[in-house]
N, C-alpha and C. Protein backbone atom coordinates (compact mmCIF):
# COMPACT_ATOMS: atom_id res chain seq x y z
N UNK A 1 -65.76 5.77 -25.99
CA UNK A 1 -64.62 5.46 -25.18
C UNK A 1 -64.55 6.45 -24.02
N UNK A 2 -64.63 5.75 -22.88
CA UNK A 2 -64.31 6.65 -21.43
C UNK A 2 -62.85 7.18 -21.30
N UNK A 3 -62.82 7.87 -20.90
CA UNK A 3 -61.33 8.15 -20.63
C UNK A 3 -61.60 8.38 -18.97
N UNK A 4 -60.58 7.69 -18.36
CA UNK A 4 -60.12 7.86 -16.91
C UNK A 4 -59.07 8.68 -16.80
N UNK A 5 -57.98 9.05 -17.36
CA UNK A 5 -57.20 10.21 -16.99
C UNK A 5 -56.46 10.80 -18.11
N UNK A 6 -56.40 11.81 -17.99
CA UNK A 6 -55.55 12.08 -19.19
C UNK A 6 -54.45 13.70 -19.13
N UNK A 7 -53.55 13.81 -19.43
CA UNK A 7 -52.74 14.86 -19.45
C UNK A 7 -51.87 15.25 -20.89
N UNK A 8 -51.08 16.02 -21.56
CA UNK A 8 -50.63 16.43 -22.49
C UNK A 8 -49.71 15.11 -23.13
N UNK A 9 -49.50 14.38 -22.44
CA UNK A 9 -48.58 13.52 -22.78
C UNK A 9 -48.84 12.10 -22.98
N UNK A 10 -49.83 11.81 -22.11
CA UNK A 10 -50.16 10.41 -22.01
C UNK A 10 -51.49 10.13 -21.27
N UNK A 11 -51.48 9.25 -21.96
CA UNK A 11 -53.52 9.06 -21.91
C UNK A 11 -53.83 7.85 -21.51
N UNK A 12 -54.53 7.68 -20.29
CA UNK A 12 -54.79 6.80 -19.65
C UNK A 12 -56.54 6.07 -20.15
N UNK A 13 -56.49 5.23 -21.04
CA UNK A 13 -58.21 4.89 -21.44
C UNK A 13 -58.23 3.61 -20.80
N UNK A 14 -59.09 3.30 -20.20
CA UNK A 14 -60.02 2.11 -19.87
C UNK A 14 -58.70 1.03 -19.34
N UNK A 15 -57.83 1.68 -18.34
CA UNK A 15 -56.75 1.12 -17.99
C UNK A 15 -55.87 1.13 -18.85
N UNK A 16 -55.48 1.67 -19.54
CA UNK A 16 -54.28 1.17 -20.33
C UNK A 16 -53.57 2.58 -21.18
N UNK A 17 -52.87 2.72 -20.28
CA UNK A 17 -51.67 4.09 -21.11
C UNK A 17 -50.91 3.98 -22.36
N UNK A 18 -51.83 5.16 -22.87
CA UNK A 18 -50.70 5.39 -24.41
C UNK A 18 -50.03 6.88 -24.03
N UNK A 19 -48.68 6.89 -25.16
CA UNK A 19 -48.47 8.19 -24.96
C UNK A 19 -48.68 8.74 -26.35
N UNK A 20 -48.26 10.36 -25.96
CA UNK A 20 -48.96 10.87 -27.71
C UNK A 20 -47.50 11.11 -28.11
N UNK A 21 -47.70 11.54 -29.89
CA UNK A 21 -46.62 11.64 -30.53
C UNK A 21 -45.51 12.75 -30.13
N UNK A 22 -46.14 13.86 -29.18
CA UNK A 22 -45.12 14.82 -28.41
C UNK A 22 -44.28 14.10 -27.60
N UNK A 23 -44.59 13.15 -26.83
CA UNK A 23 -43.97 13.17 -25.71
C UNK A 23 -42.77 12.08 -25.86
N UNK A 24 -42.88 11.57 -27.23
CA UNK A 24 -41.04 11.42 -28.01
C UNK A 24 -40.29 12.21 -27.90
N UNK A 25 -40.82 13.15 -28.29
CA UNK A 25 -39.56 14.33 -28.49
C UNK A 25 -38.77 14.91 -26.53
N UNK A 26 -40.14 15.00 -25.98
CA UNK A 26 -39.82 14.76 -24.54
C UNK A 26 -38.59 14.02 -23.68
N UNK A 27 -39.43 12.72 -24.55
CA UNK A 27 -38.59 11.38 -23.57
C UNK A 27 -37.05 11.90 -24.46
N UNK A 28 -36.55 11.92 -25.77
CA UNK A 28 -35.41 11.72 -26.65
C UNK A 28 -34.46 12.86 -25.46
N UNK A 29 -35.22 14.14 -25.30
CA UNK A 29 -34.60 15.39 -24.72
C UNK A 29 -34.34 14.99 -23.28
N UNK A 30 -35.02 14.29 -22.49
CA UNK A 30 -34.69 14.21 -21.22
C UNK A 30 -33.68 13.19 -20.91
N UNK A 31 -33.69 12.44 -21.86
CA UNK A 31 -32.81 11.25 -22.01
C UNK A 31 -31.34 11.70 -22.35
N UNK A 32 -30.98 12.46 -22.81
CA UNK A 32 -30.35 13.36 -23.80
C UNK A 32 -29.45 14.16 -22.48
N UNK A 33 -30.39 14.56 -21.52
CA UNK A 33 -29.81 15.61 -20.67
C UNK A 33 -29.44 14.61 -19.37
N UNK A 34 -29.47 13.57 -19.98
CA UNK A 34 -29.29 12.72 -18.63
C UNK A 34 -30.17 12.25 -17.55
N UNK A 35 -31.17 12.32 -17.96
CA UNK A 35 -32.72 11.92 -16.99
C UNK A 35 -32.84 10.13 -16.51
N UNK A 36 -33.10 9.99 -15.69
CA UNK A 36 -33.20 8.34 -15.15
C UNK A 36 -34.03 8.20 -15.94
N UNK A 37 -35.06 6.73 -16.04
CA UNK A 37 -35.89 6.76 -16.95
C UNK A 37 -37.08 6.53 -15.48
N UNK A 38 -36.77 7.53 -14.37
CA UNK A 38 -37.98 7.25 -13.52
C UNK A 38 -38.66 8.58 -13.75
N UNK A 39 -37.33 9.79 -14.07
CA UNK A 39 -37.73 11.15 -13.99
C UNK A 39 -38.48 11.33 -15.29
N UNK A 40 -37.79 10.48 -16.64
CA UNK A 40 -38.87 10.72 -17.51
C UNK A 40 -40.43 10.17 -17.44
N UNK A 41 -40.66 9.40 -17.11
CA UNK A 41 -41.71 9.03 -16.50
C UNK A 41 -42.58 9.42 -15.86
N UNK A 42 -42.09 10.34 -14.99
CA UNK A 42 -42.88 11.28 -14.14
C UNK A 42 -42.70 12.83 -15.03
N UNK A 43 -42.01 12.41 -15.99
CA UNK A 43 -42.24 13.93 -16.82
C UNK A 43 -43.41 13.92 -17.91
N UNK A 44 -43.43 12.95 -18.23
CA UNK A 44 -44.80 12.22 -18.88
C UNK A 44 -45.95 12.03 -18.34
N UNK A 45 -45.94 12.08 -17.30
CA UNK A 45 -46.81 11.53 -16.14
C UNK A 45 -47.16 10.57 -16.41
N UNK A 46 -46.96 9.24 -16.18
CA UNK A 46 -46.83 8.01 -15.99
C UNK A 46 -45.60 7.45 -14.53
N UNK A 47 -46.50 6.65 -14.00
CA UNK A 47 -45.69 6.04 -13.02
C UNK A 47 -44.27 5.08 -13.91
N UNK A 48 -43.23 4.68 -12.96
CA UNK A 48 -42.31 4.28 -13.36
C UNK A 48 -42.86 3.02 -14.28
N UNK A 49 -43.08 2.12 -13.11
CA UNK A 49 -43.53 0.79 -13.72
C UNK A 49 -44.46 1.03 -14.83
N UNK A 50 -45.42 1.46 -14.90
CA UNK A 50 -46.09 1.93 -16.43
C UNK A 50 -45.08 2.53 -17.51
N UNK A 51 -43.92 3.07 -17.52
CA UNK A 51 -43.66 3.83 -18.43
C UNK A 51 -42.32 2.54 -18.75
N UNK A 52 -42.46 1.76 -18.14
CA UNK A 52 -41.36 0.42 -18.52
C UNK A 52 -42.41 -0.74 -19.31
N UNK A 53 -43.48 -0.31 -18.81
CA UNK A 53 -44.64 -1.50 -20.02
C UNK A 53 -44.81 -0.97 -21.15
N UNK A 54 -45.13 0.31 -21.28
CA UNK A 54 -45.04 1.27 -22.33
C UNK A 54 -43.85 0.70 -23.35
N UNK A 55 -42.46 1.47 -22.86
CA UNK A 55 -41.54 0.97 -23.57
C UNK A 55 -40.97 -0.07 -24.43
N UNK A 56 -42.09 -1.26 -23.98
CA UNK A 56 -42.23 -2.86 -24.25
C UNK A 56 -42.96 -2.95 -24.98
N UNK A 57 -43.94 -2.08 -25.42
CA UNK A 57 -45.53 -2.34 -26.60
C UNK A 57 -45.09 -1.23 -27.46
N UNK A 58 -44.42 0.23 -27.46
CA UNK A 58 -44.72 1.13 -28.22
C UNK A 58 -43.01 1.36 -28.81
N UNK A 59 -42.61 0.58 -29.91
CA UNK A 59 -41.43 0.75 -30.55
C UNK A 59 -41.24 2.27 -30.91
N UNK A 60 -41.95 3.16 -31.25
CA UNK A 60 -41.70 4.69 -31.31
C UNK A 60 -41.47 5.02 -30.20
N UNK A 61 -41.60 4.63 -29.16
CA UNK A 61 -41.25 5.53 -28.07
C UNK A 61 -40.11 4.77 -27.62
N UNK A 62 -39.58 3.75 -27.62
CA UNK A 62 -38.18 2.76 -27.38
C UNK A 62 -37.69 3.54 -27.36
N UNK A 63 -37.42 3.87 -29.03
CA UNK A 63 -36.47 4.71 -29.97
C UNK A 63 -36.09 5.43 -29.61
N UNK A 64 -36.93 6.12 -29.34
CA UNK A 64 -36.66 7.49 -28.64
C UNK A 64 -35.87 7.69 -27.42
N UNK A 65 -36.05 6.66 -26.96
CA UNK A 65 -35.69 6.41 -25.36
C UNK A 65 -33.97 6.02 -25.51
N UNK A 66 -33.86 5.37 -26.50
CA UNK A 66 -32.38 4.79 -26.83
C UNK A 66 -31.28 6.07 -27.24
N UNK A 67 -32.26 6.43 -28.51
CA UNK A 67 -31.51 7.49 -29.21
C UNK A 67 -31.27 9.09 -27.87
N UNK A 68 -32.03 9.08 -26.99
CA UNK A 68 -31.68 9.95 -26.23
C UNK A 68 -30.83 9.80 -25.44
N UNK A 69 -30.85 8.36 -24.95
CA UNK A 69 -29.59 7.62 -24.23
C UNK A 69 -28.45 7.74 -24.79
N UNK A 70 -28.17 7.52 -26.60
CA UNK A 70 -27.03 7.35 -26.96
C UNK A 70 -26.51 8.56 -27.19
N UNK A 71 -27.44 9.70 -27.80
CA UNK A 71 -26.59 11.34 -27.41
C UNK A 71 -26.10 11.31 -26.44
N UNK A 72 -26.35 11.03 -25.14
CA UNK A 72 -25.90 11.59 -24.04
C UNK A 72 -24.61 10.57 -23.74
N UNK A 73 -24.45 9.30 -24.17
CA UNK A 73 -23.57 9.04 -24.11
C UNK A 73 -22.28 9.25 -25.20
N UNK A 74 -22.76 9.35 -26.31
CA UNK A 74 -21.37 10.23 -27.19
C UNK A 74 -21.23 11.20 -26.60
N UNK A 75 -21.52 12.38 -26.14
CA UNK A 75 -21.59 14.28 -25.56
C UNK A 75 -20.44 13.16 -24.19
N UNK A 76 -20.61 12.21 -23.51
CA UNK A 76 -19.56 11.98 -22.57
C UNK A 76 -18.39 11.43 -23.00
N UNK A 77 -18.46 10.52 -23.97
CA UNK A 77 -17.61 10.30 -24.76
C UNK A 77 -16.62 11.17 -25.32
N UNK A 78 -17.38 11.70 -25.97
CA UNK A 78 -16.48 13.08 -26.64
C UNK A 78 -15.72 14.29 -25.63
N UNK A 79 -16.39 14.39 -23.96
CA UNK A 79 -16.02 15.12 -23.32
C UNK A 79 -14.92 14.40 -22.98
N UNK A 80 -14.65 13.18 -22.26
CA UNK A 80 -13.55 12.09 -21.61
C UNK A 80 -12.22 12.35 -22.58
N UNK A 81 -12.77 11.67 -23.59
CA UNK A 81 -12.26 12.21 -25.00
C UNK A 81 -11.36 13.36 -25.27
N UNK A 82 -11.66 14.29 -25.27
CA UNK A 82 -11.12 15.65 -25.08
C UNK A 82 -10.10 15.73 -24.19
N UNK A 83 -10.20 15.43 -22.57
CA UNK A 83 -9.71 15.40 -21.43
C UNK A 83 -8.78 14.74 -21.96
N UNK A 84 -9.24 13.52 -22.25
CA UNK A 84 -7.64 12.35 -22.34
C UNK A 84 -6.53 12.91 -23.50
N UNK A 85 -7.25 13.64 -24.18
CA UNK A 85 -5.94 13.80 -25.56
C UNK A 85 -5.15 14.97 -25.11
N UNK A 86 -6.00 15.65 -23.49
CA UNK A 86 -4.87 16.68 -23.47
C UNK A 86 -4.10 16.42 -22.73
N UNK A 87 -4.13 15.41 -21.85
CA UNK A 87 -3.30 14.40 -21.26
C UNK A 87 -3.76 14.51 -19.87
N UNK A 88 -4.83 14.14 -19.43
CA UNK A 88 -5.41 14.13 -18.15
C UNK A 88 -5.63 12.75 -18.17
N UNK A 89 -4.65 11.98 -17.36
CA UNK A 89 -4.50 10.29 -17.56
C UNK A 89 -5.58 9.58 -17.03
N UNK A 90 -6.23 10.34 -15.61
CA UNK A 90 -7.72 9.49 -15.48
C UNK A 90 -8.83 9.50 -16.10
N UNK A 91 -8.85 10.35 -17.40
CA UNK A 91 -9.80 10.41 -18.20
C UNK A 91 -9.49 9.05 -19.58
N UNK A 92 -8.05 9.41 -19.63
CA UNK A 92 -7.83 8.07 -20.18
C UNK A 92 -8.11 6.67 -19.73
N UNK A 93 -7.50 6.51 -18.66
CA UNK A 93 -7.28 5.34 -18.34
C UNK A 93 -9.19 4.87 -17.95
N UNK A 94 -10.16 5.58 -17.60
CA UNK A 94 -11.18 5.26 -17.51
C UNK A 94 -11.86 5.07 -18.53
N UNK A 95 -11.67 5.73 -19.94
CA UNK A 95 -12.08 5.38 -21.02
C UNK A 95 -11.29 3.74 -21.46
N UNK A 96 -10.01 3.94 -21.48
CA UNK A 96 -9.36 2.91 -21.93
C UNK A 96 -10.01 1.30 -21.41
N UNK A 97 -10.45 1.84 -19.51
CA UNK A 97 -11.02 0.36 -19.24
C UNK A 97 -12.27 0.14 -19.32
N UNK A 98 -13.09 1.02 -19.91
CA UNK A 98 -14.92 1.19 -19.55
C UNK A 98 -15.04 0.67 -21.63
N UNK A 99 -14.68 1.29 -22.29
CA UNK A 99 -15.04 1.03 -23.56
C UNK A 99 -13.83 -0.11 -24.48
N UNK A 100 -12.58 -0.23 -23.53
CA UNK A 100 -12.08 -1.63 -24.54
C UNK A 100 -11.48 -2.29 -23.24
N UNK A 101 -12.35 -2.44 -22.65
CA UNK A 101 -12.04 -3.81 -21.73
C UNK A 101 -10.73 -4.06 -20.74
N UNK A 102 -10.04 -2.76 -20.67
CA UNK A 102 -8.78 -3.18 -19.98
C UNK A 102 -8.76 -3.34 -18.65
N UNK A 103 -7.94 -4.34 -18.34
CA UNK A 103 -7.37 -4.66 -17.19
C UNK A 103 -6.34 -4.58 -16.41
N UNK A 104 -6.12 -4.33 -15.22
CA UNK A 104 -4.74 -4.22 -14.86
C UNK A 104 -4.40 -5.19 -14.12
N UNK A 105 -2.97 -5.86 -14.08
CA UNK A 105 -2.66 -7.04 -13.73
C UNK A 105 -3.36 -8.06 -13.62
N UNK A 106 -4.57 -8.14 -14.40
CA UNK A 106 -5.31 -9.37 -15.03
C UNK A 106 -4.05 -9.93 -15.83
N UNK A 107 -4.21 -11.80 -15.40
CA UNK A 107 -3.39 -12.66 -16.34
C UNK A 107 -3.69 -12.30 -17.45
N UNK A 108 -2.60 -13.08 -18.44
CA UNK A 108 -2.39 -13.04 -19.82
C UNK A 108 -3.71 -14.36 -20.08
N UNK A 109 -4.20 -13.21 -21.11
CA UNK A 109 -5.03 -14.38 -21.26
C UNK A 109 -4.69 -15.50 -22.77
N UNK A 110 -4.11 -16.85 -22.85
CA UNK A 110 -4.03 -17.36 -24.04
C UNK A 110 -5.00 -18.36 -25.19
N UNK A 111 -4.42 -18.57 -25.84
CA UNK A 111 -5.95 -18.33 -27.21
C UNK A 111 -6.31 -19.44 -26.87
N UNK A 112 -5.10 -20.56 -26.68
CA UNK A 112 -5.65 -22.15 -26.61
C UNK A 112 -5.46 -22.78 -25.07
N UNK A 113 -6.55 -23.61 -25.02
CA UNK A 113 -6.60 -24.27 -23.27
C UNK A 113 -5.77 -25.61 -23.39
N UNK A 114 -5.17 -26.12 -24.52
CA UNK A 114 -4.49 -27.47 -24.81
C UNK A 114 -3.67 -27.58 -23.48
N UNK A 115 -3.67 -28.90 -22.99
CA UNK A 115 -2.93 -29.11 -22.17
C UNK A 115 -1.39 -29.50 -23.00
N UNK A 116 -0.22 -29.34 -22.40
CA UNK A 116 1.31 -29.49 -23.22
C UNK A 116 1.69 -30.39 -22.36
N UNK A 117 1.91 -31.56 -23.12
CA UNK A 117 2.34 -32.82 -22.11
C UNK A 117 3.58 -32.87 -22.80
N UNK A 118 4.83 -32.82 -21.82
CA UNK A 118 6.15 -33.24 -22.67
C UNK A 118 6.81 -34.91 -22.48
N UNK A 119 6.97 -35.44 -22.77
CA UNK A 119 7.25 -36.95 -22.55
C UNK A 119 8.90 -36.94 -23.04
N UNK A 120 9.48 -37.28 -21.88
CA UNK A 120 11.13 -37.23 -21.67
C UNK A 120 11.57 -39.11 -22.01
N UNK A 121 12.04 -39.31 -22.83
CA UNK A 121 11.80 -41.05 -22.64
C UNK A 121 12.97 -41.44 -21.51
N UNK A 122 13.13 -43.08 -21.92
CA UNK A 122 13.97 -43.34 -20.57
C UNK A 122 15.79 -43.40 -20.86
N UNK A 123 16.51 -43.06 -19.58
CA UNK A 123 17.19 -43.39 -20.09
C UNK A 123 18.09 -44.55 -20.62
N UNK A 124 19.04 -43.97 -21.64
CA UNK A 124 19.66 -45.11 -22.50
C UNK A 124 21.70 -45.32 -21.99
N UNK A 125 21.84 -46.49 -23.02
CA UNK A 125 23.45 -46.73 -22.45
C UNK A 125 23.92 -46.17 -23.25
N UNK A 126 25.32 -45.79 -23.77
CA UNK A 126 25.73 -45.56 -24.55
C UNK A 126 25.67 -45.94 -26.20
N UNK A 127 25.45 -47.35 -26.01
CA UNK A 127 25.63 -48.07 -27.68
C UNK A 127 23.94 -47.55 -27.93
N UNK A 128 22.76 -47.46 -26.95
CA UNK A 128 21.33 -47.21 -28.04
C UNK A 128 21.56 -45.81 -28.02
N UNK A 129 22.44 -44.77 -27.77
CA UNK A 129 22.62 -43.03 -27.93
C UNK A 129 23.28 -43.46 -29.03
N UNK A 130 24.48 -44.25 -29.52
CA UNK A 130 25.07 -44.41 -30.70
C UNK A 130 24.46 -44.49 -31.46
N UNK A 131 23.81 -45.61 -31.52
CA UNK A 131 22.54 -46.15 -32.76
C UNK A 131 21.95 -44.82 -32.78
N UNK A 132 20.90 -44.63 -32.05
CA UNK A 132 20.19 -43.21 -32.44
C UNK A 132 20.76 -42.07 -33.12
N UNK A 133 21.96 -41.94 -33.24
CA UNK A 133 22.57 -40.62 -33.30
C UNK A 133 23.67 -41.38 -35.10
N UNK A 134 23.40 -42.01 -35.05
CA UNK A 134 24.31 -42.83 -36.19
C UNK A 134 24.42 -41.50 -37.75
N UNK A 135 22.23 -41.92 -37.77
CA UNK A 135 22.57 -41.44 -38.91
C UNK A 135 22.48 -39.69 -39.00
N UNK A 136 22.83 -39.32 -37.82
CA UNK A 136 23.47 -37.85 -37.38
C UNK A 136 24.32 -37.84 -37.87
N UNK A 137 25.28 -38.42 -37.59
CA UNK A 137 27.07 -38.39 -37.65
C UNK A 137 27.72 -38.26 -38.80
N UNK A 138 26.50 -39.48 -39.69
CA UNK A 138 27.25 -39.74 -41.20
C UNK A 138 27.54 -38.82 -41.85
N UNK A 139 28.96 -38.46 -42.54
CA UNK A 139 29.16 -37.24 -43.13
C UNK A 139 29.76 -37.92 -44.58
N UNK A 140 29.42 -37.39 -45.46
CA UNK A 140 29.97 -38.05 -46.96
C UNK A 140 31.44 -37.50 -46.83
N UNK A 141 32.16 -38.05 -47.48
CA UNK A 141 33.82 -37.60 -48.29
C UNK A 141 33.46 -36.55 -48.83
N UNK A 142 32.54 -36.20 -49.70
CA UNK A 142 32.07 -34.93 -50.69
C UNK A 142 31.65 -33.36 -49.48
N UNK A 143 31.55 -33.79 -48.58
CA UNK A 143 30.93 -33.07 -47.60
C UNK A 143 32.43 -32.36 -47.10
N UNK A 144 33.20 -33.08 -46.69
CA UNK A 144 34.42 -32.42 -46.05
C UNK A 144 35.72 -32.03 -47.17
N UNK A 145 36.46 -31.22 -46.46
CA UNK A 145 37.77 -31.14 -47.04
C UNK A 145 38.36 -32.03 -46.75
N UNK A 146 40.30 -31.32 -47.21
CA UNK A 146 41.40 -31.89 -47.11
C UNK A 146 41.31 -32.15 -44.89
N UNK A 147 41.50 -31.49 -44.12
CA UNK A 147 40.89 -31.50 -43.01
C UNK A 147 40.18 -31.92 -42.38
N UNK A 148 38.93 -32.34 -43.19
CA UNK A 148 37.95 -33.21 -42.14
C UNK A 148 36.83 -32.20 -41.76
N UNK A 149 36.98 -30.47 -42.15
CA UNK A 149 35.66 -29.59 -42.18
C UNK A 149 35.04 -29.20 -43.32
N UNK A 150 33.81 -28.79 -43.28
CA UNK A 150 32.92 -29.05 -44.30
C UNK A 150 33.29 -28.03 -45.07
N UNK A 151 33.27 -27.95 -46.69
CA UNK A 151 34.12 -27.13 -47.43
C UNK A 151 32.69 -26.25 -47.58
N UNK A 152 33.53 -25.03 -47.54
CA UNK A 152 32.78 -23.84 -47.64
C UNK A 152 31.54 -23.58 -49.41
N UNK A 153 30.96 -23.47 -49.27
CA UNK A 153 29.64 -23.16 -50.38
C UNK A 153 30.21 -21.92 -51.05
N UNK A 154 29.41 -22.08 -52.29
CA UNK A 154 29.58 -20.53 -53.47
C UNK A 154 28.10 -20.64 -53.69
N UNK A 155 28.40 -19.18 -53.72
CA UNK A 155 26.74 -18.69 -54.06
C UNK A 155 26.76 -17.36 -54.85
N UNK A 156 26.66 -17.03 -55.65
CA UNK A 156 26.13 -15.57 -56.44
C UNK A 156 27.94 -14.88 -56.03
N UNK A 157 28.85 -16.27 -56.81
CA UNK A 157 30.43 -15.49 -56.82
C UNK A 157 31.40 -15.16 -55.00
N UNK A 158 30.27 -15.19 -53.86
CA UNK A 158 30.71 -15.16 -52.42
C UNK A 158 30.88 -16.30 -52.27
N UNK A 159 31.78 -16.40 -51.41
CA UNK A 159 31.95 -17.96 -50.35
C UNK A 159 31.61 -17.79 -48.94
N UNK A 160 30.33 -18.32 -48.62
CA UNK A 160 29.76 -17.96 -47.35
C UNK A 160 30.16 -19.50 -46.45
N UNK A 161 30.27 -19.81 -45.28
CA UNK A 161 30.55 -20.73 -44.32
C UNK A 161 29.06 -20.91 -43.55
């Protein structure tokens, strides 16, 4: 096997770049400290676009690439974090809208799209409001008093109305 280029990190054979098992720990740390993934790349020595094909064939080095990403984003987390609980409100309010979605004077948003059709019918004369309302009205003899109002209930010894 020829080798066309090669450096501590990544090895260029017969066109085609691998990296070695150091330069995980590399990528995790630079990732970690906040590195683009152009600077790690060139810390590896690999051009950008190579070190994005890389990333696509070599699941150990993904990993690495993620897990360095996600330190560095808890370490901001946790800093914002800090800020907001001591009451520095733009640390809040930027957490509040970057990690649960908030909005300000965004509509209400509701659960269902149903359209609410209300249907008013037409109107009536007096005698079809009568009819309709008839068996409203009906009140038994047993229902009322001496008076004509409805006699008060017992319940557990009280007389409630």
């Amino acid at each position: 096997m020829e080798r066309e280029s090669q450096n501590p990190l990544a090895t260029k054979t017969q066109g085609r770049w691998t990296v070695n098992p150091e330069a995980h720990d590399v990528v995790r740390r630079l990732r970690a400290a906040g590195a683009a993934q152009g600077t790690v790349a060139a810390a590896i020595g690999v051009p950008a676009t190579t070190f994005r094909d890389i990333l696509d064939r070599d699941d150990a080095l993904a990993e690495a690439f993620e897990e360095g990403g996600a330190a560095l984003e808890t370490e901001l987390v946790s800093l914002l974090l800090e800020q907001a609980r001591k009451g520095y409100g733009p640390a809040a309010m930027f957490m509040l809208k970057s990690m649960r979605k908030f909005r300000e004077n965004d509509p209400v948003q509701t659960a269902t799209k149903a359209p609410i059709n209300i249907v008013i019918p037409p109107a009536m004369d007096a005698d079809q409001l009568a009819k309709l309302t008839q068996s409203m009205r009906d009140v038994t003899p047993a229902d009322t008093g001496a008076e004509g109002e409805p006699e008060p209930r017992k319940r557990r010894g009280r007389i409630t109305r």
